[in-house]
PDB file of N, CA and C in Angstrom:
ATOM      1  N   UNK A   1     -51.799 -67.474  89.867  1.00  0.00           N
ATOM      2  CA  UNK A   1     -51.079 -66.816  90.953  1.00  0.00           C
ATOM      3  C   UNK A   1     -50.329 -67.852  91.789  1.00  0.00           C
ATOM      4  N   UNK A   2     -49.374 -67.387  92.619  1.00  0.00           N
ATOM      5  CA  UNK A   2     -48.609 -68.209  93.184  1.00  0.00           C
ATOM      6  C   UNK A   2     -48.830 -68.032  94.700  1.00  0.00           C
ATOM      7  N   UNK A   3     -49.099 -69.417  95.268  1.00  0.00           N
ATOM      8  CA  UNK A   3     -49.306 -69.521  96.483  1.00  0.00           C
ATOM      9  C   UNK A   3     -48.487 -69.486  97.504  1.00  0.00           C
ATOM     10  N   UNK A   4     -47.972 -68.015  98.521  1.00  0.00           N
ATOM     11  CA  UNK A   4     -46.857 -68.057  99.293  1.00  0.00           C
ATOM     12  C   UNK A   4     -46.689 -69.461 100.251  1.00  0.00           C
ATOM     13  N   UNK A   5     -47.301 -70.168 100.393  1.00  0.00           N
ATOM     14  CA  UNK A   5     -47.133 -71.455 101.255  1.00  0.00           C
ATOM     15  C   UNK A   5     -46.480 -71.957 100.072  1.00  0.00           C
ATOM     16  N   UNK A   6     -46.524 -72.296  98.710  1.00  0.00           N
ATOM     17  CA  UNK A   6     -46.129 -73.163  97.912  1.00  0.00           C
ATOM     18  C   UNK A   6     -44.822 -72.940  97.431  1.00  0.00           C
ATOM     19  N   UNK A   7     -44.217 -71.740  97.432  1.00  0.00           N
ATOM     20  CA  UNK A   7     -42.757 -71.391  97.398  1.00  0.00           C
ATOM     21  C   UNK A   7     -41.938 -71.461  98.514  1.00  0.00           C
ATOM     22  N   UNK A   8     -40.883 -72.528  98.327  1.00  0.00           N
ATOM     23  CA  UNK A   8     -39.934 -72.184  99.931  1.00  0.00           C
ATOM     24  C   UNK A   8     -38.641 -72.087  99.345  1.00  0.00           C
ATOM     25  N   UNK A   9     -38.190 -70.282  99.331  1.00  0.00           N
ATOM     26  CA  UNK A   9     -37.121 -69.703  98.894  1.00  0.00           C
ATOM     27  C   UNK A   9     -35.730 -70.181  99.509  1.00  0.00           C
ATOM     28  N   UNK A  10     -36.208 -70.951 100.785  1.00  0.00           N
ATOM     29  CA  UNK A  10     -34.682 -71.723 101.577  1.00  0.00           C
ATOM     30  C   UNK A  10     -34.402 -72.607 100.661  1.00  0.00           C
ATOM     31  N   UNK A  11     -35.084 -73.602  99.856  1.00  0.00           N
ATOM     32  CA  UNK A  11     -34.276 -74.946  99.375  1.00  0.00           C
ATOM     33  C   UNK A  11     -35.191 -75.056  97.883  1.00  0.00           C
ATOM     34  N   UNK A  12     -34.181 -74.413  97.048  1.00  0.00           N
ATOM     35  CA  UNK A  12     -34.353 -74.460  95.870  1.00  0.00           C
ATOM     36  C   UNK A  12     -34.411 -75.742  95.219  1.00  0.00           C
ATOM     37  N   UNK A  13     -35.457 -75.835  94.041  1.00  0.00           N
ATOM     38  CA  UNK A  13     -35.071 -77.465  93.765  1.00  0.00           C
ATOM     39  C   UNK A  13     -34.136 -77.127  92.205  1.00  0.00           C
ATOM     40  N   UNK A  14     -33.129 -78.037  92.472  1.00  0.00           N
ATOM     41  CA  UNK A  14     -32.392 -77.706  91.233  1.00  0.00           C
ATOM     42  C   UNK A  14     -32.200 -78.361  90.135  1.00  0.00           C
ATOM     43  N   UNK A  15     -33.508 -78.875  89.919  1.00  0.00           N
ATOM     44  CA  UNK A  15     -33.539 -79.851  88.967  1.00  0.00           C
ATOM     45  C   UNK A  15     -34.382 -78.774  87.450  1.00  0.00           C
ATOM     46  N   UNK A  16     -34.767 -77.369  88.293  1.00  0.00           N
ATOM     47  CA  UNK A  16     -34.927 -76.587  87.397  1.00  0.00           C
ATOM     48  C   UNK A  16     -33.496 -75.376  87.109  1.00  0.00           C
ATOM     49  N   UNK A  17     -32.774 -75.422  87.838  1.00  0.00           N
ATOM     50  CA  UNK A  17     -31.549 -74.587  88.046  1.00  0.00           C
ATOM     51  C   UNK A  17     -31.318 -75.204  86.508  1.00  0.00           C
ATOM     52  N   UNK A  18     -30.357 -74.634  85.561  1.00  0.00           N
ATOM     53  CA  UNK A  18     -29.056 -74.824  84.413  1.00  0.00           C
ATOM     54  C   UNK A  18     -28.015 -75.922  85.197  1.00  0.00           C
ATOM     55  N   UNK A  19     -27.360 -76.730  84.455  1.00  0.00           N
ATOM     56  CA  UNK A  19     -25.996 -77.287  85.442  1.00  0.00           C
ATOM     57  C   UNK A  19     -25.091 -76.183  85.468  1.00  0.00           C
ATOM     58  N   UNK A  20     -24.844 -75.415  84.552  1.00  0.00           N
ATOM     59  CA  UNK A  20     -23.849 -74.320  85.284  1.00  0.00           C
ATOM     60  C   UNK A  20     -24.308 -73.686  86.000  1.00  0.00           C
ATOM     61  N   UNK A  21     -25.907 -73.341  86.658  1.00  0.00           N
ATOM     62  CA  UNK A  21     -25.895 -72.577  87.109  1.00  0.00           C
ATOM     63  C   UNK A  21     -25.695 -73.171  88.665  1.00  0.00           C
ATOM     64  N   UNK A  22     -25.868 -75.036  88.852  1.00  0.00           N
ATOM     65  CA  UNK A  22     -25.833 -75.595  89.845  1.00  0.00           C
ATOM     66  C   UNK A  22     -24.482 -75.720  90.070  1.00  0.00           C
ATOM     67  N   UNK A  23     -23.389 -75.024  90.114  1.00  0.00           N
ATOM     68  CA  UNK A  23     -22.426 -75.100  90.909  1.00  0.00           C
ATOM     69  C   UNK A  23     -22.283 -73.952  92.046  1.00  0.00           C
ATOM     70  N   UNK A  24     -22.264 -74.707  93.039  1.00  0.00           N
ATOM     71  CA  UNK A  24     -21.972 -73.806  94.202  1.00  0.00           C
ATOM     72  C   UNK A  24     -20.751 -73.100  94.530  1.00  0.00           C
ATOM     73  N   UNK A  25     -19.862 -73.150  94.008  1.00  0.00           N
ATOM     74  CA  UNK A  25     -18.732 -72.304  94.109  1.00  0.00           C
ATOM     75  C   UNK A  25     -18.772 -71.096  94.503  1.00  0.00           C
ATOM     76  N   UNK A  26     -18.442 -70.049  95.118  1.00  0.00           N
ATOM     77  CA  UNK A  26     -18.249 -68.894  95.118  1.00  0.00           C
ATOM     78  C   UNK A  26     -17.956 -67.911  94.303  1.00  0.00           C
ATOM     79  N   UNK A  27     -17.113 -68.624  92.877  1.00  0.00           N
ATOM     80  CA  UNK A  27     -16.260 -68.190  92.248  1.00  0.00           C
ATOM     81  C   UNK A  27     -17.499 -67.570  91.215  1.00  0.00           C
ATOM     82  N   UNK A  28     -18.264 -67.979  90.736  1.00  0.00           N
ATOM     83  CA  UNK A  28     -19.635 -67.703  89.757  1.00  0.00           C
ATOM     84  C   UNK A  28     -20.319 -66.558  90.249  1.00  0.00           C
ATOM     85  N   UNK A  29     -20.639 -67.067  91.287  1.00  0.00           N
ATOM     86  CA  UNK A  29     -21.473 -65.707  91.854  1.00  0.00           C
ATOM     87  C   UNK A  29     -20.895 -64.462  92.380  1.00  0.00           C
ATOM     88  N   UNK A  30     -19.528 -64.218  92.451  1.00  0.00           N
ATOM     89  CA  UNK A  30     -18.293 -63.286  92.666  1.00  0.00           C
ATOM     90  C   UNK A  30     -18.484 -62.554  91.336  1.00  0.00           C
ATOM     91  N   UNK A  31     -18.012 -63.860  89.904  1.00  0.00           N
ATOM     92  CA  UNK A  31     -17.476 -63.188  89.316  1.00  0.00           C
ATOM     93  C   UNK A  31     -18.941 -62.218  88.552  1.00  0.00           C
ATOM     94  N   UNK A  32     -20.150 -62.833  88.691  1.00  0.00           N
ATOM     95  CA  UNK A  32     -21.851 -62.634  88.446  1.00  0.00           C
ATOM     96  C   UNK A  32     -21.593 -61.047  89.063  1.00  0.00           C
ATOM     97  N   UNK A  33     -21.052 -60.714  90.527  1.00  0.00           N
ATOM     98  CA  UNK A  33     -21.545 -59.966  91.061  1.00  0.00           C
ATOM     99  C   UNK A  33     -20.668 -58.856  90.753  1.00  0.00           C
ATOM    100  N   UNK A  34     -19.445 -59.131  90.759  1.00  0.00           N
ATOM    101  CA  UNK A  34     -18.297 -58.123  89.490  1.00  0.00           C
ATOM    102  C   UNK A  34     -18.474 -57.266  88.402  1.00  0.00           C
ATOM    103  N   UNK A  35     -19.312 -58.228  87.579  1.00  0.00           N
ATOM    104  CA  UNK A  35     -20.317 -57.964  85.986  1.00  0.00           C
ATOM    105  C   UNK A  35     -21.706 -57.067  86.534  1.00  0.00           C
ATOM    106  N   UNK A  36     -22.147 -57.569  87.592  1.00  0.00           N
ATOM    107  CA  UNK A  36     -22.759 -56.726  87.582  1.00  0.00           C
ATOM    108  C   UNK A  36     -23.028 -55.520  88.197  1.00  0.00           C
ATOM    109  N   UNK A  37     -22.008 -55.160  89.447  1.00  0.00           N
ATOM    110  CA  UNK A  37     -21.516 -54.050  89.539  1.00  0.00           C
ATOM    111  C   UNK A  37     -20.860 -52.921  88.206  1.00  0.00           C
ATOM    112  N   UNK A  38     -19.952 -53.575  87.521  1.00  0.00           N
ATOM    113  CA  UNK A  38     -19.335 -53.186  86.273  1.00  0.00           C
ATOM    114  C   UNK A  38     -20.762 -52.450  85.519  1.00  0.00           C
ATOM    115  N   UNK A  39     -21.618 -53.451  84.960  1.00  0.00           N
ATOM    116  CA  UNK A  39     -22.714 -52.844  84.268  1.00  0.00           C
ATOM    117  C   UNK A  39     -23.567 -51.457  85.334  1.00  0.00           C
ATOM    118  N   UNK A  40     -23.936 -51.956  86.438  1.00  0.00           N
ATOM    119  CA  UNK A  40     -24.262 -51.012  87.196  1.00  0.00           C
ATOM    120  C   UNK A  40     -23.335 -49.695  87.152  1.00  0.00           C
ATOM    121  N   UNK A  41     -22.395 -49.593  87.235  1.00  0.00           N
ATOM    122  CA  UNK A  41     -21.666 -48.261  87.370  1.00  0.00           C
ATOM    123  C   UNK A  41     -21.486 -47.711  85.563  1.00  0.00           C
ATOM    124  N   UNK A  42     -21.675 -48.736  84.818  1.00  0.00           N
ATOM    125  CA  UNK A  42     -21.583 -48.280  83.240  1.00  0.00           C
ATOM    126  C   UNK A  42     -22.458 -47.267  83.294  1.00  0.00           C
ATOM    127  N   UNK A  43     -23.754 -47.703  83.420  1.00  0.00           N
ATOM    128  CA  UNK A  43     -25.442 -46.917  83.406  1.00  0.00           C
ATOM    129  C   UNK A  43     -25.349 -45.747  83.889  1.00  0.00           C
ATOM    130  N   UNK A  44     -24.557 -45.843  85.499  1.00  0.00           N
ATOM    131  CA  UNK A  44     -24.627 -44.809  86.126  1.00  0.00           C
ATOM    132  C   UNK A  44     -23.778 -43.312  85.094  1.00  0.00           C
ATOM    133  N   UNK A  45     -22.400 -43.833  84.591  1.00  0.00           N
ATOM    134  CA  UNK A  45     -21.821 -42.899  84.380  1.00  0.00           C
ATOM    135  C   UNK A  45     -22.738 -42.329  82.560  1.00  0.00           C
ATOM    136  N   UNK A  46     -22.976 -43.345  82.197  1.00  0.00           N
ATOM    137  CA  UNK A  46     -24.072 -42.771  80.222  1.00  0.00           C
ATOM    138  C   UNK A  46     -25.344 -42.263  81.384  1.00  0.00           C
ATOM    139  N   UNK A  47     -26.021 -42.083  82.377  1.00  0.00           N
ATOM    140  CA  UNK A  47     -26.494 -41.000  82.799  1.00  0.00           C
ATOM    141  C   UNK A  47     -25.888 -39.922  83.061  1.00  0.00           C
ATOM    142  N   UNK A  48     -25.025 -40.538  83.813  1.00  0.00           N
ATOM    143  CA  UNK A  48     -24.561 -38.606  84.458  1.00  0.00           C
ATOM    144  C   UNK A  48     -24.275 -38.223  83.074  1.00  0.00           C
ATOM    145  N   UNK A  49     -23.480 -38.695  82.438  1.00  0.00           N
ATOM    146  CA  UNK A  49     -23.005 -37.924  81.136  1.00  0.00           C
ATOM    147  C   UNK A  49     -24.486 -37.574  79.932  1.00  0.00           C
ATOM    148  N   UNK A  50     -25.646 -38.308  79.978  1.00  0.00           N
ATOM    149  CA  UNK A  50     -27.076 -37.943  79.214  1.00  0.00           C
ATOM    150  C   UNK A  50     -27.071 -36.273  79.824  1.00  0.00           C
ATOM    151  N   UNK A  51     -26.720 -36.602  81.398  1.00  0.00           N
ATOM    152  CA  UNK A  51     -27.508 -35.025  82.192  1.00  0.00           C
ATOM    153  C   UNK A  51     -26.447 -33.669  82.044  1.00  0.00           C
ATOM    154  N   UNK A  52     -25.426 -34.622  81.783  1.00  0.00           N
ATOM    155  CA  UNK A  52     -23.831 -33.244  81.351  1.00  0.00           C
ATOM    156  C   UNK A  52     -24.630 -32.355  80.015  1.00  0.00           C
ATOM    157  N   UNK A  53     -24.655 -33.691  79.149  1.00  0.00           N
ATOM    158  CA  UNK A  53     -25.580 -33.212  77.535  1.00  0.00           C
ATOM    159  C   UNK A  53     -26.504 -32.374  77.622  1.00  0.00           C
ATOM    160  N   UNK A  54     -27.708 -32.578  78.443  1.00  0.00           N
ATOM    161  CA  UNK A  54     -28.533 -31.926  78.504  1.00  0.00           C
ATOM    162  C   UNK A  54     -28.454 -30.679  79.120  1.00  0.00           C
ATOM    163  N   UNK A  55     -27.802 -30.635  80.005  1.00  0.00           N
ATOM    164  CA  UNK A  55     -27.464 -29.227  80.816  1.00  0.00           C
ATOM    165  C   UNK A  55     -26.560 -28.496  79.475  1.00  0.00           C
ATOM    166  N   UNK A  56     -25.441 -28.660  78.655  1.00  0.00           N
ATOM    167  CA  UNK A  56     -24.781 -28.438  77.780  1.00  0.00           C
ATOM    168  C   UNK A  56     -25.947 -27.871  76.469  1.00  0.00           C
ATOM    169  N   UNK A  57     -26.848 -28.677  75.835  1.00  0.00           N
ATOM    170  CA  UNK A  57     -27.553 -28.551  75.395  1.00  0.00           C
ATOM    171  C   UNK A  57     -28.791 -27.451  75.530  1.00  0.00           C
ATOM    172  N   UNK A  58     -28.921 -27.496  76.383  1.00  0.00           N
ATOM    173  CA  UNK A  58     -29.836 -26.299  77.212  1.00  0.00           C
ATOM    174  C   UNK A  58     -29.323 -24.883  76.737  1.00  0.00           C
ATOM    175  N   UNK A  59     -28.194 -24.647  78.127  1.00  0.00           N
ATOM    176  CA  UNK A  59     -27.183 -23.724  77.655  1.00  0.00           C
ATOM    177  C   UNK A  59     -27.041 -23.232  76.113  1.00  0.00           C
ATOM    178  N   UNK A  60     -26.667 -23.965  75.096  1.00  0.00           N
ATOM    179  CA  UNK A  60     -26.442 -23.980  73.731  1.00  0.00           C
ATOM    180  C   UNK A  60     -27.754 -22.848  73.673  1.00  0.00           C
ATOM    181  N   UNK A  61     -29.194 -23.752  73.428  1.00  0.00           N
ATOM    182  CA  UNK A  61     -30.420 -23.035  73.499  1.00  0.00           C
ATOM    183  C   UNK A  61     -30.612 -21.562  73.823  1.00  0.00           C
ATOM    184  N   UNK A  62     -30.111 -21.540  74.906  1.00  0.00           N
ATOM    185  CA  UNK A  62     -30.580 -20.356  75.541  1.00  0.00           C
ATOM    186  C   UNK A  62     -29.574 -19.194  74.884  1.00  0.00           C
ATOM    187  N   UNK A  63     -28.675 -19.715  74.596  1.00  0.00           N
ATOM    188  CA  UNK A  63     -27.651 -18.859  74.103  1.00  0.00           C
ATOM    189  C   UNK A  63     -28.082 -18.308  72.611  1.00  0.00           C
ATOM    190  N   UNK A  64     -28.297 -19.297  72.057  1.00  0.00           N
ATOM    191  CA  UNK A  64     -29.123 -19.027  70.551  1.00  0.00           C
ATOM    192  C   UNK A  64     -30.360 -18.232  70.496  1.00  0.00           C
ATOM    193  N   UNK A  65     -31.396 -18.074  71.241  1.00  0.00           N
ATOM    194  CA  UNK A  65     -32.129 -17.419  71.421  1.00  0.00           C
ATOM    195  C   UNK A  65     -31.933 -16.340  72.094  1.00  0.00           C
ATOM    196  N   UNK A  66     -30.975 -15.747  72.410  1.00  0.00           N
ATOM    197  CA  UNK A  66     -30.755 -14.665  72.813  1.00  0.00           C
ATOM    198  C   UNK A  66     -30.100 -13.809  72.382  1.00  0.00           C
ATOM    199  N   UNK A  67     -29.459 -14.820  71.052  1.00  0.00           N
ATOM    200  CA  UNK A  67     -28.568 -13.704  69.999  1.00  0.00           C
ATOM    201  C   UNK A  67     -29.591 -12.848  68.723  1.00  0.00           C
ATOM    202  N   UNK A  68     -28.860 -12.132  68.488  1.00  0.00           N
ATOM    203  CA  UNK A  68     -30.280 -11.092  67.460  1.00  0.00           C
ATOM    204  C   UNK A  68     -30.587 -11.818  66.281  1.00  0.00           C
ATOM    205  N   UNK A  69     -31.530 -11.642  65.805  1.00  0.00           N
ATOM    206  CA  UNK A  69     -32.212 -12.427  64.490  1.00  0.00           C
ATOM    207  C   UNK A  69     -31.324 -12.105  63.071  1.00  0.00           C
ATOM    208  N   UNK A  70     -30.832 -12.794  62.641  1.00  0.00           N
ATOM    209  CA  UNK A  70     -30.502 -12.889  61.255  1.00  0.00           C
ATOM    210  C   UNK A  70     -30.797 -12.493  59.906  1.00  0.00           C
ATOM    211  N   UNK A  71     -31.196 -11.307  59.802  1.00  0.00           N
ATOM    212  CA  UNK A  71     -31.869 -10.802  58.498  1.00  0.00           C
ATOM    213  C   UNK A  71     -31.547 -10.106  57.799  1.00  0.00           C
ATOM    214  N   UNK A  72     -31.468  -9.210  56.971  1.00  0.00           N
ATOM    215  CA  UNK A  72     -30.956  -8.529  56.083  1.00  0.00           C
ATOM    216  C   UNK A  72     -30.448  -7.140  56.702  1.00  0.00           C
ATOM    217  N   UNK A  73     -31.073  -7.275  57.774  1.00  0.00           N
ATOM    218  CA  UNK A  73     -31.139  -5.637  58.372  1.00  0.00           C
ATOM    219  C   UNK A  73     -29.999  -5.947  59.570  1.00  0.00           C
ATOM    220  N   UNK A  74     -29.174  -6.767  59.852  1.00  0.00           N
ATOM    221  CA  UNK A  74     -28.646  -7.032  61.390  1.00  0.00           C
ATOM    222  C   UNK A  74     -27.690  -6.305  61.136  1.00  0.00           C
ATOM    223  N   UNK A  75     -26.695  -6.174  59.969  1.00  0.00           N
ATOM    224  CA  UNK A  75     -25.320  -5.118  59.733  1.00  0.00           C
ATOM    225  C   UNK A  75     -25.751  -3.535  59.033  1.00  0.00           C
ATOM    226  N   UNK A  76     -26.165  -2.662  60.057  1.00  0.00           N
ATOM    227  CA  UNK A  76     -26.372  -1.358  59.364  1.00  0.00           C
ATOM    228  C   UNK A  76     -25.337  -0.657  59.131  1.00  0.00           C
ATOM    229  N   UNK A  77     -24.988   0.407  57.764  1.00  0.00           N
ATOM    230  CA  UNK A  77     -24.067   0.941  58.469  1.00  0.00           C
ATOM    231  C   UNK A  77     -24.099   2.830  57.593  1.00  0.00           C
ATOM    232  N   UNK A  78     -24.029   3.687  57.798  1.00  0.00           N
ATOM    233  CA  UNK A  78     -23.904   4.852  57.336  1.00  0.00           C
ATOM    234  C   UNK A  78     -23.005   5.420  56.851  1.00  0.00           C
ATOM    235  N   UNK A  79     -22.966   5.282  55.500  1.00  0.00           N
ATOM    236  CA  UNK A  79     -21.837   5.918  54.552  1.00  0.00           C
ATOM    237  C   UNK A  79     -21.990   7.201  54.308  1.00  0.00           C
ATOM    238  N   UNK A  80     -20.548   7.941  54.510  1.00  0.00           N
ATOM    239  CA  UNK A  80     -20.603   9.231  54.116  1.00  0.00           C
ATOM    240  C   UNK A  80     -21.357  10.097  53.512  1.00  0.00           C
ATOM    241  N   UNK A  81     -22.399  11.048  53.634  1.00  0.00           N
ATOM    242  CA  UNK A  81     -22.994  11.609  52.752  1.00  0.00           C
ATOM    243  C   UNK A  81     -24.205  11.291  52.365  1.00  0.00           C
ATOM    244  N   UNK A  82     -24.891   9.860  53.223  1.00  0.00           N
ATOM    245  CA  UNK A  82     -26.223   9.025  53.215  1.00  0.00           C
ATOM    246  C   UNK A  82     -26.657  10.011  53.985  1.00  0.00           C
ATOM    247  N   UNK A  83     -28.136  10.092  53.857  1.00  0.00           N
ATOM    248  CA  UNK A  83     -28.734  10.268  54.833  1.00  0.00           C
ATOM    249  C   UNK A  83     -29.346   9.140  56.058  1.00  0.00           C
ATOM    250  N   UNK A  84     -29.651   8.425  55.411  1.00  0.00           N
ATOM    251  CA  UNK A  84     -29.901   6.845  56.455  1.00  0.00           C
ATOM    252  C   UNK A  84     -28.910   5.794  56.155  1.00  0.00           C
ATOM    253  N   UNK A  85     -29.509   4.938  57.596  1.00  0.00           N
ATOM    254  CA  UNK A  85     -28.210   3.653  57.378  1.00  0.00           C
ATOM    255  C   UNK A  85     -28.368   2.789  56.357  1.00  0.00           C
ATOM    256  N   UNK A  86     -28.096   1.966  55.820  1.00  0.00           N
ATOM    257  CA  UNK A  86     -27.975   1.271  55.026  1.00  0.00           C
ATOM    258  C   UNK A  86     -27.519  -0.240  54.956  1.00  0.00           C
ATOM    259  N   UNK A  87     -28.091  -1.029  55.071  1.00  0.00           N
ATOM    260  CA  UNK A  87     -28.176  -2.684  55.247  1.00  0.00           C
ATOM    261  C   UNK A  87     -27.044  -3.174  54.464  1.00  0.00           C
ATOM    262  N   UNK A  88     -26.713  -4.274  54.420  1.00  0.00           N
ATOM    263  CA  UNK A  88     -25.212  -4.631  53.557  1.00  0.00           C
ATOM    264  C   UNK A  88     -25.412  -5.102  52.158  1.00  0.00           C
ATOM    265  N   UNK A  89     -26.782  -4.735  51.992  1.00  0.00           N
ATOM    266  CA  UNK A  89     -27.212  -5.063  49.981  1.00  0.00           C
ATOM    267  C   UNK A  89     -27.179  -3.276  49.924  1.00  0.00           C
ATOM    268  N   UNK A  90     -27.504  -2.907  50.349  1.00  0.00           N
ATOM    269  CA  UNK A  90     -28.053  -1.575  49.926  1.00  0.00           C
ATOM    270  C   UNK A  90     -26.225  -0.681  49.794  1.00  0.00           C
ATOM    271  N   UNK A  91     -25.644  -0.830  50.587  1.00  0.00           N
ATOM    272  CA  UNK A  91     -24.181  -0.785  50.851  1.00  0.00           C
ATOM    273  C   UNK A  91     -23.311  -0.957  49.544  1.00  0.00           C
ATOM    274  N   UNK A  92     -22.963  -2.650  48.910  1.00  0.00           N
ATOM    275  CA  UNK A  92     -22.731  -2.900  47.932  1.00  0.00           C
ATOM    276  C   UNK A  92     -23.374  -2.256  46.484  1.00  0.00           C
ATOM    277  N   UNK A  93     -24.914  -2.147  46.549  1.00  0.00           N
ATOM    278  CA  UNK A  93     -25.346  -1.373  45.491  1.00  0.00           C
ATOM    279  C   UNK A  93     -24.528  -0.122  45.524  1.00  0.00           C
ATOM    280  N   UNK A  94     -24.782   0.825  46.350  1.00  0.00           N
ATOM    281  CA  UNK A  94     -23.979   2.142  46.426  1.00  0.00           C
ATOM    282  C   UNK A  94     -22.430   2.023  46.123  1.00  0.00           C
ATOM    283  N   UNK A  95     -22.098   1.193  46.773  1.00  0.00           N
ATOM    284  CA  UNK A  95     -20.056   0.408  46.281  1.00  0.00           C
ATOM    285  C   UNK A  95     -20.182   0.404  44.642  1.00  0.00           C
ATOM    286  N   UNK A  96     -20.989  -0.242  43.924  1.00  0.00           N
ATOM    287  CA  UNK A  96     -21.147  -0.812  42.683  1.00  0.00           C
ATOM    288  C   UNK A  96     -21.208   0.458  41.835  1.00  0.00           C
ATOM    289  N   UNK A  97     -22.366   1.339  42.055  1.00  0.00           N
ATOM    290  CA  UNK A  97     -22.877   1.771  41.004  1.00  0.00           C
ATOM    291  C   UNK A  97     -21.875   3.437  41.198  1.00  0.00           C
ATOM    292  N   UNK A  98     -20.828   3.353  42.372  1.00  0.00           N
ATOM    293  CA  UNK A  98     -19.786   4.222  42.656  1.00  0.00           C
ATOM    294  C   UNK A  98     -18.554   3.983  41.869  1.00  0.00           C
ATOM    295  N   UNK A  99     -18.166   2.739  41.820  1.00  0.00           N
ATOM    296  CA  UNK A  99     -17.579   2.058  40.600  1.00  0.00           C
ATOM    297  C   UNK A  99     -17.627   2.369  38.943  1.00  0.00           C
ATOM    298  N   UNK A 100     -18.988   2.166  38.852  1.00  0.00           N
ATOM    299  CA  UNK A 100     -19.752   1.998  37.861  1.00  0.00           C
ATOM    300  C   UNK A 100     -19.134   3.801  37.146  1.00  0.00           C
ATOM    301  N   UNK A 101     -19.292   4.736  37.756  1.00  0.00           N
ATOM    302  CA  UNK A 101     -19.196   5.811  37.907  1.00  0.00           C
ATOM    303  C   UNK A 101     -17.665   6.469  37.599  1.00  0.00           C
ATOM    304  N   UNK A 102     -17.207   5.657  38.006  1.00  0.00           N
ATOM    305  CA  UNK A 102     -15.438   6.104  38.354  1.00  0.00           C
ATOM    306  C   UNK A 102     -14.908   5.106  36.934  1.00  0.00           C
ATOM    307  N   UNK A 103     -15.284   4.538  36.607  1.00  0.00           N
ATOM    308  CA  UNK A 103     -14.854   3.362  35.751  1.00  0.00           C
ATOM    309  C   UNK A 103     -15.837   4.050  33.940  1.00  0.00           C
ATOM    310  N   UNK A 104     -16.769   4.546  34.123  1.00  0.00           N
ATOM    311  CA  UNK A 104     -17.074   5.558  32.713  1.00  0.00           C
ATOM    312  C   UNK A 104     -16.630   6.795  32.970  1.00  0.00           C
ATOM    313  N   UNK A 105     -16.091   7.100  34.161  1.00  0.00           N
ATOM    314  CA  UNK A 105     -15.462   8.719  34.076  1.00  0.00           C
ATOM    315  C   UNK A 105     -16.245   9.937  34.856  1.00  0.00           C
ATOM    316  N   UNK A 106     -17.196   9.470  35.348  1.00  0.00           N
ATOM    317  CA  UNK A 106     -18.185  10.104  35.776  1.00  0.00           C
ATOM    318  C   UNK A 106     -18.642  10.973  36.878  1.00  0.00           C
ATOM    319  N   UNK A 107     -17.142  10.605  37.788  1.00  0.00           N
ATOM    320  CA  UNK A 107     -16.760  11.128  39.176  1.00  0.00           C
ATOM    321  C   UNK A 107     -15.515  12.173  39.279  1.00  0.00           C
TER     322      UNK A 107
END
């Protein structure tokens, strides 16, 4: 552990500093603080835009689950002379074998 008497944050010794990092210029730590504003506002905006996604994403969800289920039965429909509706296989059979009918003469 480090002893707060043994650190004195006023007078750095810079014999552990980098030599680039021992130049006092202004110009380093400007351009340091530029970069890292820049990166700071990067983050900020790939969040807001993660939370655009997710709100977008959501939405999507909710929308999908609220549309009717997909099955054989979702397109009914009642052809002339049926007595019940009829699903869109059951439909084509009746199309087919009406064909089938008209095409040996049969109608």
């Amino acid at each position: 552990m480090f002893n707060k008497e043994d650190v004195n944050l006023t007078d750095p010794d810079l014999t552990a500093v980098p030599a680039w990092l021992q130049d006092k210029s202004a110009s380093l730590w400007l351009d340091n603080a530029t970069a890292h504003d820049a990166i700071c506002k990067t983050f900020e905006n790939i969040l807001n835009r993660l939370r655009e996604d997710e709100k977008l994403i959501t939405s999507v969800i909710q929308t999908i689950n609220t549309m009717p289920k997909i099955d054989e039965n979702l397109y009914m429909y009642k052809p002339p002379g049926e007595e019940e509706h009829l699903n869109i296989g059951k439909n084509l059979e009746l199309i087919y074998k009406t064909l089938e009918e008209l095409k040996d003469g049969g109608v």
